[in-house]
N, C-alpha and C. Protein backbone atom coordinates (compact mmCIF):
# COMPACT_ATOMS: atom_id res chain seq x y z
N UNK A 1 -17.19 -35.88 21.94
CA UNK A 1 -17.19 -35.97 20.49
C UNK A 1 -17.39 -34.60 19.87
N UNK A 2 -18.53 -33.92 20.26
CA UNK A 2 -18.75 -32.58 19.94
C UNK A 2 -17.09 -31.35 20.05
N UNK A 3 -16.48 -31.95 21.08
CA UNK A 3 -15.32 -30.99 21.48
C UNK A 3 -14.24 -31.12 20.38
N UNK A 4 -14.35 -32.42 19.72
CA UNK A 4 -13.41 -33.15 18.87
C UNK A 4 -13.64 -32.15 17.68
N UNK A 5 -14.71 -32.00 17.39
CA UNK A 5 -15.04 -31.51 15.77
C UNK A 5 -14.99 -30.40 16.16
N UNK A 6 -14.97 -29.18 17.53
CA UNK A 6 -14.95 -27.95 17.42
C UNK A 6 -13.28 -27.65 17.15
N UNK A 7 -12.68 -28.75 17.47
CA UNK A 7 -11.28 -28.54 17.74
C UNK A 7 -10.65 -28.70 16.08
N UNK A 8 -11.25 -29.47 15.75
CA UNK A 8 -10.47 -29.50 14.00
C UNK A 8 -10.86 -28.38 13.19
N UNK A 9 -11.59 -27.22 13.85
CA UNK A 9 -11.74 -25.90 12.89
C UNK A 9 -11.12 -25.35 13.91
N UNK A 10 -10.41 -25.36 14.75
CA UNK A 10 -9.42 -24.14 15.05
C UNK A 10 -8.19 -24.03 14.34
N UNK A 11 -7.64 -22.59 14.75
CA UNK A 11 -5.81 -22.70 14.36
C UNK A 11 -5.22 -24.00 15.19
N UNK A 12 -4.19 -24.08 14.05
CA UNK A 12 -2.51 -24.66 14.80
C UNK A 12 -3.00 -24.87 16.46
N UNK A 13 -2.35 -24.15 16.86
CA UNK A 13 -2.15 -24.43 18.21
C UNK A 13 -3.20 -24.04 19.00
N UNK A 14 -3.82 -23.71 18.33
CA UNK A 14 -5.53 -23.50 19.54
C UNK A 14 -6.14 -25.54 19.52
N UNK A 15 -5.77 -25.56 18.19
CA UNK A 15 -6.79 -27.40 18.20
C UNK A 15 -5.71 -28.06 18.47
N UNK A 16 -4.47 -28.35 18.61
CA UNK A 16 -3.37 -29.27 19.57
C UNK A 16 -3.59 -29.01 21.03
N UNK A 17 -3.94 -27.91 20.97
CA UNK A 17 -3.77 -27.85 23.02
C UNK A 17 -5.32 -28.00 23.60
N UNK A 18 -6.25 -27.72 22.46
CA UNK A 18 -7.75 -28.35 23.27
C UNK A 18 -8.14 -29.69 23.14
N UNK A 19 -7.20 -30.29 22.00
CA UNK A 19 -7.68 -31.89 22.12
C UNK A 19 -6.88 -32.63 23.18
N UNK A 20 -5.39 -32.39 23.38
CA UNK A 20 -4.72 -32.43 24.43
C UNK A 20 -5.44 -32.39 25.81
N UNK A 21 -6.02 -30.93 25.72
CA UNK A 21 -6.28 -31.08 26.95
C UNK A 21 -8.27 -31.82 26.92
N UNK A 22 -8.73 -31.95 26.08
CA UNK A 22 -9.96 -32.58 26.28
C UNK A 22 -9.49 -34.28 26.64
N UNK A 23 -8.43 -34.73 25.88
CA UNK A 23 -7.80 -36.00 26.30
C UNK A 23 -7.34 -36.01 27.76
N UNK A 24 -6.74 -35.17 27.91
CA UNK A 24 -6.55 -35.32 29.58
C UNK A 24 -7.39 -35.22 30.65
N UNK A 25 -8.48 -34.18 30.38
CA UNK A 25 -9.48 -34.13 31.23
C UNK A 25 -10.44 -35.24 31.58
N UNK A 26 -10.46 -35.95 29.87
CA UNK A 26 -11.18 -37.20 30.43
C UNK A 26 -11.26 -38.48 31.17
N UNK A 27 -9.70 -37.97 31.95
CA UNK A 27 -9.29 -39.39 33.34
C UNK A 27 -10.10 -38.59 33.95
N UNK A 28 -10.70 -37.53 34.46
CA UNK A 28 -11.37 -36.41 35.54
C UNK A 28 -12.81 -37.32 35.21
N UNK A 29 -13.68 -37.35 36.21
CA UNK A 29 -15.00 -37.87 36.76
C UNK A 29 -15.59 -36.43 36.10
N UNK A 30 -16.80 -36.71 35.14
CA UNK A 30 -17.82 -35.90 35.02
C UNK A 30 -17.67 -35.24 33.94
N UNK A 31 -17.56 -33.36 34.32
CA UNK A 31 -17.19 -32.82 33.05
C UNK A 31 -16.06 -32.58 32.77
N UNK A 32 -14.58 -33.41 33.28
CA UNK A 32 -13.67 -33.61 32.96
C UNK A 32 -13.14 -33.30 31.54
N UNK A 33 -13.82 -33.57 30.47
CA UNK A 33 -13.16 -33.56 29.00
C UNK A 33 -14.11 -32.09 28.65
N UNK A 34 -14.78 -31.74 28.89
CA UNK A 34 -15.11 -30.11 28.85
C UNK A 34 -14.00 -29.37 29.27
N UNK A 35 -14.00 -29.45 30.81
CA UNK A 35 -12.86 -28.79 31.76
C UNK A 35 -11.29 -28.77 30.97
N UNK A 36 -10.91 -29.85 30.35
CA UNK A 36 -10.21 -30.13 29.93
C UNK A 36 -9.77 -28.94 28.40
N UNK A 37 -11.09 -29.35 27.84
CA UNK A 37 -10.65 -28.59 26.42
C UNK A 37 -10.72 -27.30 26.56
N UNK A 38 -11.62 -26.73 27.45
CA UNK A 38 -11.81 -25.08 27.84
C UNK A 38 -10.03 -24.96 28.00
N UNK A 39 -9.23 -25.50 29.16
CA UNK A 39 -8.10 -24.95 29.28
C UNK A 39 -7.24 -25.15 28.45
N UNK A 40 -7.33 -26.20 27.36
CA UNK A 40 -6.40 -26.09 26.43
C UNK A 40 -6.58 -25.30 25.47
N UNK A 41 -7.88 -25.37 25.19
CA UNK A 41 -8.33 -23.94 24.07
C UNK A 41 -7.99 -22.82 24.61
N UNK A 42 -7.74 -22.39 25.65
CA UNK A 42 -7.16 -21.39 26.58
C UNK A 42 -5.61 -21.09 26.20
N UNK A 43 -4.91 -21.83 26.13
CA UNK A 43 -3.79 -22.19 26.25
C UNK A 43 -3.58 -21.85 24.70
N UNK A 44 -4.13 -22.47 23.79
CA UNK A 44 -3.84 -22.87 22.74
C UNK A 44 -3.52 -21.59 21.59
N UNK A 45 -5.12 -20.80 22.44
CA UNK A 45 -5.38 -19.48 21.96
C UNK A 45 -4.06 -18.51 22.29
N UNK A 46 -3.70 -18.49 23.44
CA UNK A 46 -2.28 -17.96 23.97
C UNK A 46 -0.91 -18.35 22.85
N UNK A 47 -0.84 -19.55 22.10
CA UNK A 47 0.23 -19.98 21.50
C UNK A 47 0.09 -19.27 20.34
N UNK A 48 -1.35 -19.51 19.96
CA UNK A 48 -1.59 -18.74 18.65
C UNK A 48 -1.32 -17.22 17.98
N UNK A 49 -2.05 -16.75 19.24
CA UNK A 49 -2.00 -15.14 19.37
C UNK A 49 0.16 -14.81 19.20
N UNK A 50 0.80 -15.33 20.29
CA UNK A 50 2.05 -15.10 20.71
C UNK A 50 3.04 -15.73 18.98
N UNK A 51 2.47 -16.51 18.38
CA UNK A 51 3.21 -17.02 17.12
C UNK A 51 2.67 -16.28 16.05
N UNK A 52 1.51 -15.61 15.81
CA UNK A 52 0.97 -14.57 14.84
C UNK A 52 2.03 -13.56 15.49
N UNK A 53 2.20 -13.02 15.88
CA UNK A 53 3.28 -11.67 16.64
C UNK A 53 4.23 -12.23 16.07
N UNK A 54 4.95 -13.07 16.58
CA UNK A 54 6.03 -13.51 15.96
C UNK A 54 6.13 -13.20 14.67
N UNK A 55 5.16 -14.08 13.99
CA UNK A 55 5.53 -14.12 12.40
C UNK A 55 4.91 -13.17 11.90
N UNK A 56 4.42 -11.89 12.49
CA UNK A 56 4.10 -10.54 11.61
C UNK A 56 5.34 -9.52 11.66
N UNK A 57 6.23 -9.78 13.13
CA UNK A 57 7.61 -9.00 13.56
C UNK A 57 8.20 -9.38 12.46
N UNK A 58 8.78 -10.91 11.92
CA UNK A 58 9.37 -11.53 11.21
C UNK A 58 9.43 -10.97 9.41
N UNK A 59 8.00 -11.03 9.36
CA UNK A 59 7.48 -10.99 7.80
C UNK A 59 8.03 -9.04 7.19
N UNK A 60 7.27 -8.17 8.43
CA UNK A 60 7.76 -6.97 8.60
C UNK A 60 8.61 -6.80 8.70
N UNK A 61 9.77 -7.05 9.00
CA UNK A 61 11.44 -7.24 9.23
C UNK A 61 11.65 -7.71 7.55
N UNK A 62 11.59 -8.79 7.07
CA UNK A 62 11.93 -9.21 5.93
C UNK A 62 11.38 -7.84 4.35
N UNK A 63 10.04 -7.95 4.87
CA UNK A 63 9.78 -6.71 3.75
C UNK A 63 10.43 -5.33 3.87
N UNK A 64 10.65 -5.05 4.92
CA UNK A 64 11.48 -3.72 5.09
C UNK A 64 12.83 -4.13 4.62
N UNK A 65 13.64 -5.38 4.76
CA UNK A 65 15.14 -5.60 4.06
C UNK A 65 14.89 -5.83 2.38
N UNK A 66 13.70 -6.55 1.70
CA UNK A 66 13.24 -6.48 0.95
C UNK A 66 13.28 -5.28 -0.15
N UNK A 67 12.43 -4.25 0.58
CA UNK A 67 12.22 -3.03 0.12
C UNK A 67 13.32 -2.00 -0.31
N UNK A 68 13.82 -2.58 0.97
CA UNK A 68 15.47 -0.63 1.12
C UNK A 68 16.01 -1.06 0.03
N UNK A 69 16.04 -3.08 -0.46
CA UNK A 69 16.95 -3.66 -1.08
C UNK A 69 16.82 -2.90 -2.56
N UNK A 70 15.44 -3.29 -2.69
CA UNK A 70 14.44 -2.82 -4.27
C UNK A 70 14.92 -1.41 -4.41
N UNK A 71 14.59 -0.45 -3.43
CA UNK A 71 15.09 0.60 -3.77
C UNK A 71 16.32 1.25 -3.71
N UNK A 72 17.58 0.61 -2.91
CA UNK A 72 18.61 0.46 -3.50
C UNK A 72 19.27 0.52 -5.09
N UNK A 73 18.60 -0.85 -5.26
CA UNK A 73 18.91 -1.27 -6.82
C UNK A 73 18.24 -0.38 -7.67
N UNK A 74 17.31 -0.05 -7.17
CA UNK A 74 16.44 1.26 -8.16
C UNK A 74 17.41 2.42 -8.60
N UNK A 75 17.74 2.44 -7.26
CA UNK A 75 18.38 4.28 -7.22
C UNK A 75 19.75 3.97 -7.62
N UNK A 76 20.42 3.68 -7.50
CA UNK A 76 21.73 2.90 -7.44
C UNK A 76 22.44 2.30 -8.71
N UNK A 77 21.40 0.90 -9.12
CA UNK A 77 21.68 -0.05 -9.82
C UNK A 77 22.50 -0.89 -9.10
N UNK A 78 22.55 -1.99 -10.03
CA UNK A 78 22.83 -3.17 -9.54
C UNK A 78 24.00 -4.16 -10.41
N UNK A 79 25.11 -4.21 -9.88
CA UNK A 79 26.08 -4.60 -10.50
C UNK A 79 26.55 -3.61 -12.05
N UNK A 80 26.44 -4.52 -13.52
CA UNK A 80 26.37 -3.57 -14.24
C UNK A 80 25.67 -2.88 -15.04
N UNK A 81 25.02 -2.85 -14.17
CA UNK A 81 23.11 -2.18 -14.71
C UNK A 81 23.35 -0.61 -13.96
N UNK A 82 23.11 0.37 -14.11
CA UNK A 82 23.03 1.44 -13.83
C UNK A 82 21.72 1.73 -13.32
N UNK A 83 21.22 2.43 -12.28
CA UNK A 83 20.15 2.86 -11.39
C UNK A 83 19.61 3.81 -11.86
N UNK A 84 18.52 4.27 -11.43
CA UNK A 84 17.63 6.08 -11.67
C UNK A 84 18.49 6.96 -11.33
N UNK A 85 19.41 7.10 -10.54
CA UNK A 85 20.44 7.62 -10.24
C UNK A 85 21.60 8.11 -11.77
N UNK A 86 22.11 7.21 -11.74
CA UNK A 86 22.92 7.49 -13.10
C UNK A 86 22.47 7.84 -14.58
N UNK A 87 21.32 7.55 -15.00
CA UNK A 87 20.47 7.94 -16.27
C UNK A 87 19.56 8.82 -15.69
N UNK A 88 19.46 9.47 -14.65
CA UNK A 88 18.99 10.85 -14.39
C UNK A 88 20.50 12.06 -15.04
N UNK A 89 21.45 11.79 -14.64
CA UNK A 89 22.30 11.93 -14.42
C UNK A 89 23.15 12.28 -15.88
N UNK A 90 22.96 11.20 -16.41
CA UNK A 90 23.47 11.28 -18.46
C UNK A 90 21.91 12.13 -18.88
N UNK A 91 20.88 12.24 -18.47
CA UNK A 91 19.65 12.81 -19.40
C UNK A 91 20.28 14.29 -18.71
N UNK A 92 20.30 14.73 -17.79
CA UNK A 92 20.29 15.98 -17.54
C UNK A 92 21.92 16.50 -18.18
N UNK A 93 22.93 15.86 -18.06
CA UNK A 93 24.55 16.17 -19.37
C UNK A 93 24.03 16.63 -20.64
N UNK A 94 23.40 15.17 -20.61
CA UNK A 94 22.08 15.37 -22.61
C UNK A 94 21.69 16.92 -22.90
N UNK A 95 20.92 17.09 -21.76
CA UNK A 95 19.78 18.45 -22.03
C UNK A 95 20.95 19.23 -21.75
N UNK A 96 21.63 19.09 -21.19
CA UNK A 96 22.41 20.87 -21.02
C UNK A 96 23.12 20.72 -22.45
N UNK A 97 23.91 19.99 -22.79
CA UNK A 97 24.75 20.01 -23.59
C UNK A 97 23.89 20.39 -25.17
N UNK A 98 22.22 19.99 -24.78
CA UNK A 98 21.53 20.31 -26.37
C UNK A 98 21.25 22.05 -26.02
N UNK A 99 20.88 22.25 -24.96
CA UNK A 99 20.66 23.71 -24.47
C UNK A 99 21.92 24.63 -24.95
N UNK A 100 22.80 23.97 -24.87
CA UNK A 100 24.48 24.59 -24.68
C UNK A 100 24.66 25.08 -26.55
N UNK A 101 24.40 24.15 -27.31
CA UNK A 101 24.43 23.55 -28.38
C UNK A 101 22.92 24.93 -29.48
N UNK A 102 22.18 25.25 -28.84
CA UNK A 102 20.80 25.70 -29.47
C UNK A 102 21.58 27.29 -29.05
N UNK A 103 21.74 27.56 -27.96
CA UNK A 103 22.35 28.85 -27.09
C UNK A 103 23.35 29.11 -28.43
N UNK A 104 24.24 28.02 -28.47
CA UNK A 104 25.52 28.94 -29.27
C UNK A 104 24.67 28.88 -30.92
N UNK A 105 23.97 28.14 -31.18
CA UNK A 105 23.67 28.15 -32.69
C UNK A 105 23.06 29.71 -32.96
N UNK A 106 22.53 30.23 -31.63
CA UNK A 106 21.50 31.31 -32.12
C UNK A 106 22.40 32.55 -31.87
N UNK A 107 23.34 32.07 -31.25
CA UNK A 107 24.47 33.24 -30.55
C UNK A 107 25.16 34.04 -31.99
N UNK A 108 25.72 32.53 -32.98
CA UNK A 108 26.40 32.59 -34.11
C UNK A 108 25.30 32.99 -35.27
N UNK A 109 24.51 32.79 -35.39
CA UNK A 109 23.17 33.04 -36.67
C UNK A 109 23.15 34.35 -36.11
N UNK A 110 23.04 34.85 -35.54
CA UNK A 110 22.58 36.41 -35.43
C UNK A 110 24.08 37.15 -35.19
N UNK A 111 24.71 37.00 -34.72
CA UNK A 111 26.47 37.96 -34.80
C UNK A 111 26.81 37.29 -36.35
């Protein structure tokens, strides 16, 4: 009974494979359903550990396609939205052309 309630505060697959195996152990004479849950909690811990890996490879994979995506569209733009890229691009035309514009005003006021 005690093994029962340690098993419903584990992870996923740590508390499926120690009640499993505390159920099986208990055809075994004695400390059978101990013996039992030690190796499935064993086991279980193994599934756990090996499916956290998994789904941190996974999650990391997705945020990195995520990300390049974001900053893609940043730099870039996105369909017909224009990016940091292109309104970097018209501001710096802007400034030369007011530079260009101040240059000749002062060129002509003084000749």
């Amino acid at each position: 009974m005690k093994a029962a309630l340690s098993a419903a505060q584990l992870p996923g697959g740590s508390a499926a494979c120690a009640k499993a195996g505390a159920k099986v152990g208990s055809a075994l004479p004695g400390k059978g359903t101990v013996i039992g849950f030690g190796v499935g909690l064993a086991i279980g811990i193994v599934v756990d550990w090996w499916m956290t890996e998994q789904f941190k490879e996974k999650m990391s994979h997705e945020m990195e396609v995520y990300i390049d995506g974001l900053k893609a569209a940043i730099v870039h733009g996105v369909g017909d939205e224009e990016g940091l890229s292109a309104a970097l691009q018209d501001l710096t035309d802007d400034y030369n052309a007011a530079q260009r514009e101040v240059l000749r005003h002062a060129i002509v006021e003084v000749g």
